[in-house]
C-alpha atoms as a PDB file:
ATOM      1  CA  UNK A   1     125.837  92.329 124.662  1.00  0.00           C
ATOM      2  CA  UNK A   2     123.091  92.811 126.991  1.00  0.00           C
ATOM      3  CA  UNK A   3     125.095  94.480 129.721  1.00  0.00           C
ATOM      4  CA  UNK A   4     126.603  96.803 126.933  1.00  0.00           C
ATOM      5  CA  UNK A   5     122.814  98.210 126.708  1.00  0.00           C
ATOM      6  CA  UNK A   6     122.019  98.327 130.149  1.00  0.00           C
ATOM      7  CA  UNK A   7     125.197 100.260 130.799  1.00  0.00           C
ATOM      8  CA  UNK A   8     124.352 102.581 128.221  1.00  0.00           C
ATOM      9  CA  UNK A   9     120.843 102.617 129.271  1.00  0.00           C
ATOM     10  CA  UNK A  10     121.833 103.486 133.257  1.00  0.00           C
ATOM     11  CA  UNK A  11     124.479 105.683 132.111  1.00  0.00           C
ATOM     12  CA  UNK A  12     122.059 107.913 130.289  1.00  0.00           C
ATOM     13  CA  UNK A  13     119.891 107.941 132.725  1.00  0.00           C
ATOM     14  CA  UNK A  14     122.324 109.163 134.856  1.00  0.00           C
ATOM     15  CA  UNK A  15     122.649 112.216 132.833  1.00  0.00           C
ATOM     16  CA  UNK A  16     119.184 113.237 132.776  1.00  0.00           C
ATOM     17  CA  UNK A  17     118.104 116.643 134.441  1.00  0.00           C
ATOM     18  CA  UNK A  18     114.867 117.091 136.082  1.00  0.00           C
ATOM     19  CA  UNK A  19     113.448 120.558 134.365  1.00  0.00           C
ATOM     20  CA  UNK A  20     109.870 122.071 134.902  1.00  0.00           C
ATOM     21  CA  UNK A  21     108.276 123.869 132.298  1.00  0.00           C
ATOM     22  CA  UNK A  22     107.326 127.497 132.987  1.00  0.00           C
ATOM     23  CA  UNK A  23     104.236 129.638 133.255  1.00  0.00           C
ATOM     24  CA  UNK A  24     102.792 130.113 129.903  1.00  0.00           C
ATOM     25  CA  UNK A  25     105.485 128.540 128.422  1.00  0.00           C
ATOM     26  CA  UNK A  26     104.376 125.172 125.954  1.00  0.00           C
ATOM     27  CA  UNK A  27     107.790 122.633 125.267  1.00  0.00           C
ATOM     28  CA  UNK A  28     107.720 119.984 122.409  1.00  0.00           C
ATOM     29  CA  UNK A  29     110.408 117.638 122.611  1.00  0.00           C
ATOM     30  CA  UNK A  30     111.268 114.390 121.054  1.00  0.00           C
ATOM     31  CA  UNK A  31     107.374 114.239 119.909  1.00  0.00           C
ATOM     32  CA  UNK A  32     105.813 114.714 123.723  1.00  0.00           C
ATOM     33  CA  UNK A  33     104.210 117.801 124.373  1.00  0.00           C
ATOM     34  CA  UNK A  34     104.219 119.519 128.207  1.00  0.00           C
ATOM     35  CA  UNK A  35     101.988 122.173 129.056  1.00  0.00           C
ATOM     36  CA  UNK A  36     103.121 124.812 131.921  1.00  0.00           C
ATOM     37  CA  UNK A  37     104.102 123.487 135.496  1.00  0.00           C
ATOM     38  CA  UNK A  38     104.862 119.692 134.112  1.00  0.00           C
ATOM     39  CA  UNK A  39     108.290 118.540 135.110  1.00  0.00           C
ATOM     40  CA  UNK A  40     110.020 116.962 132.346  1.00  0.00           C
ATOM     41  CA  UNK A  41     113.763 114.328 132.388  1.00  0.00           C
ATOM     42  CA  UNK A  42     115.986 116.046 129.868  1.00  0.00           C
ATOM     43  CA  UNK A  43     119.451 115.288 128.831  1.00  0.00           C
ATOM     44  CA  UNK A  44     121.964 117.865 130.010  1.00  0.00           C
ATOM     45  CA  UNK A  45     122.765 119.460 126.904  1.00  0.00           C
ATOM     46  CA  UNK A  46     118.760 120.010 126.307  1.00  0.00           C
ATOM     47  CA  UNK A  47     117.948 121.546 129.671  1.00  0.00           C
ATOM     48  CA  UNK A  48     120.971 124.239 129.719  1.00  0.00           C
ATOM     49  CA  UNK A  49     119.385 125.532 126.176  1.00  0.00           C
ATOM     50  CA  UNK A  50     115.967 125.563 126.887  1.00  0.00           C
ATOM     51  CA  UNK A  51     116.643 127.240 130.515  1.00  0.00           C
ATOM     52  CA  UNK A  52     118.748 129.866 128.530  1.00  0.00           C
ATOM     53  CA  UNK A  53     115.775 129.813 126.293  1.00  0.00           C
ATOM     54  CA  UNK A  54     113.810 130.786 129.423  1.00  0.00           C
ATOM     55  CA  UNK A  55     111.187 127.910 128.824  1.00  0.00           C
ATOM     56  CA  UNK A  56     112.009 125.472 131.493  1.00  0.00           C
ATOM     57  CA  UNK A  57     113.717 125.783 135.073  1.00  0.00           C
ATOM     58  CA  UNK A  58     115.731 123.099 136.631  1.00  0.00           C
ATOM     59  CA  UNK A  59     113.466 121.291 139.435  1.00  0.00           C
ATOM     60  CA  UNK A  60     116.714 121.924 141.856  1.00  0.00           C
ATOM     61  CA  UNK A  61     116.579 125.673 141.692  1.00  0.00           C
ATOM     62  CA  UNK A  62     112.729 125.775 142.114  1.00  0.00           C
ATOM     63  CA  UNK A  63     113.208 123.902 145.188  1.00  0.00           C
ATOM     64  CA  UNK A  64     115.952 126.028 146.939  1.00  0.00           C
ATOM     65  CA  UNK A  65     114.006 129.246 145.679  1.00  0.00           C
ATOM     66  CA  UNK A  66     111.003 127.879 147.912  1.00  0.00           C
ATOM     67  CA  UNK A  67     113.266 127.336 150.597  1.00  0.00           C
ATOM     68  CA  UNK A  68     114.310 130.741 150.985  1.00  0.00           C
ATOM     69  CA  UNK A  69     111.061 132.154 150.418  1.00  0.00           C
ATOM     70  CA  UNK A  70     109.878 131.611 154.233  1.00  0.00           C
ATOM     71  CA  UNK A  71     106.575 131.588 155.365  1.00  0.00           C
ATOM     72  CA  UNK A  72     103.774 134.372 154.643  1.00  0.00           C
ATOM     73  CA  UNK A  73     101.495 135.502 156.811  1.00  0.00           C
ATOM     74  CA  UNK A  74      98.037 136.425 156.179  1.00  0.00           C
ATOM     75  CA  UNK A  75      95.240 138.348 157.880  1.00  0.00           C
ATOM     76  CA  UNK A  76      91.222 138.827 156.838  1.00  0.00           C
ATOM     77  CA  UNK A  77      89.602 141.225 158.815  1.00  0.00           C
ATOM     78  CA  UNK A  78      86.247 142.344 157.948  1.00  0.00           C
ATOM     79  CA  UNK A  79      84.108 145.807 159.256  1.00  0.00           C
ATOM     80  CA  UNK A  80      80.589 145.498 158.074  1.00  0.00           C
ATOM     81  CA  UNK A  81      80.178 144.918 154.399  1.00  0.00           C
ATOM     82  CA  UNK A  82      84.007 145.705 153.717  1.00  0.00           C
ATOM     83  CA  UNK A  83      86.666 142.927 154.124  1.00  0.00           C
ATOM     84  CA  UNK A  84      90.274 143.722 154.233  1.00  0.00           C
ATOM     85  CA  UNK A  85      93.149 141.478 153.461  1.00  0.00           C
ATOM     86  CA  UNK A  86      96.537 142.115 154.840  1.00  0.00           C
ATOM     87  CA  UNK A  87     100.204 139.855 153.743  1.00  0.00           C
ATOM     88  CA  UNK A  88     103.496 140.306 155.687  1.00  0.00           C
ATOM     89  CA  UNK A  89     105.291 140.557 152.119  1.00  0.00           C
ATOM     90  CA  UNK A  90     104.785 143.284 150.008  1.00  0.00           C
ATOM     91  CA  UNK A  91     102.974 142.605 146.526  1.00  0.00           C
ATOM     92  CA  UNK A  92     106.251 142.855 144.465  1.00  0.00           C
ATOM     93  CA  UNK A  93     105.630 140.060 141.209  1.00  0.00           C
ATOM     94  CA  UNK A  94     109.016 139.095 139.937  1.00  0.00           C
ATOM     95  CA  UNK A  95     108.847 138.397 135.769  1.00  0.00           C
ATOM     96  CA  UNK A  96     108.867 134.834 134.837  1.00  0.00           C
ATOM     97  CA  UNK A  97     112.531 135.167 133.563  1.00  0.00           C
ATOM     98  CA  UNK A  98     113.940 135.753 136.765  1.00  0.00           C
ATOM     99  CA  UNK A  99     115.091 138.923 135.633  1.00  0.00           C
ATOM    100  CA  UNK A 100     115.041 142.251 138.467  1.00  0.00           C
END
């Protein structure tokens, strides 16, 4: 009986999805409460509907997002009492839905 419930127990484990919650975004679920930026273990079914939901993001896509981002570069240059700050990428924000 024992192996039944650690079967069951590694099995559903096995299922779980590794989700972060968004920016300004506040998740409840099964009586825990996550504030932005925490990552969270959800079951399958839960993570596709609250990433539809646009409240959580799966830690997988987060990761290959950074990847592709690529390094910025960054310059300070300052002329008496005036400082300047210069970025290689332009300041385009993208909306917290992922939408373009």
């Amino acid at each position: 009986m024992a192996k039944d419930k650690t079967s069951e127990a590694a099995s559903e484990a096995a299922d779980l999805v590794s989700v972060v919650v968004l920016k300004g975004k506040h998740l409840r679920h099964d009586g825990e409460e996550y504030a932005q930026n925490t990552r969270v273990q959800l079951s399958e079914a839960d993570s596709k509907r609250l990433i539809a939901l646009g409240f959580v993001k799966s830690l997988s896509d987060l990761q290959q997002e950074l990847e592709g981002a690529g390094p910025q570069e960054v310059s300070v240059t300052q002329t008496d009492s005036q400082t300047t700050i210069t970025t290689s990428d332009p300041a385009t924000p993208t909306p917290e839905n992922g939408a373009a």
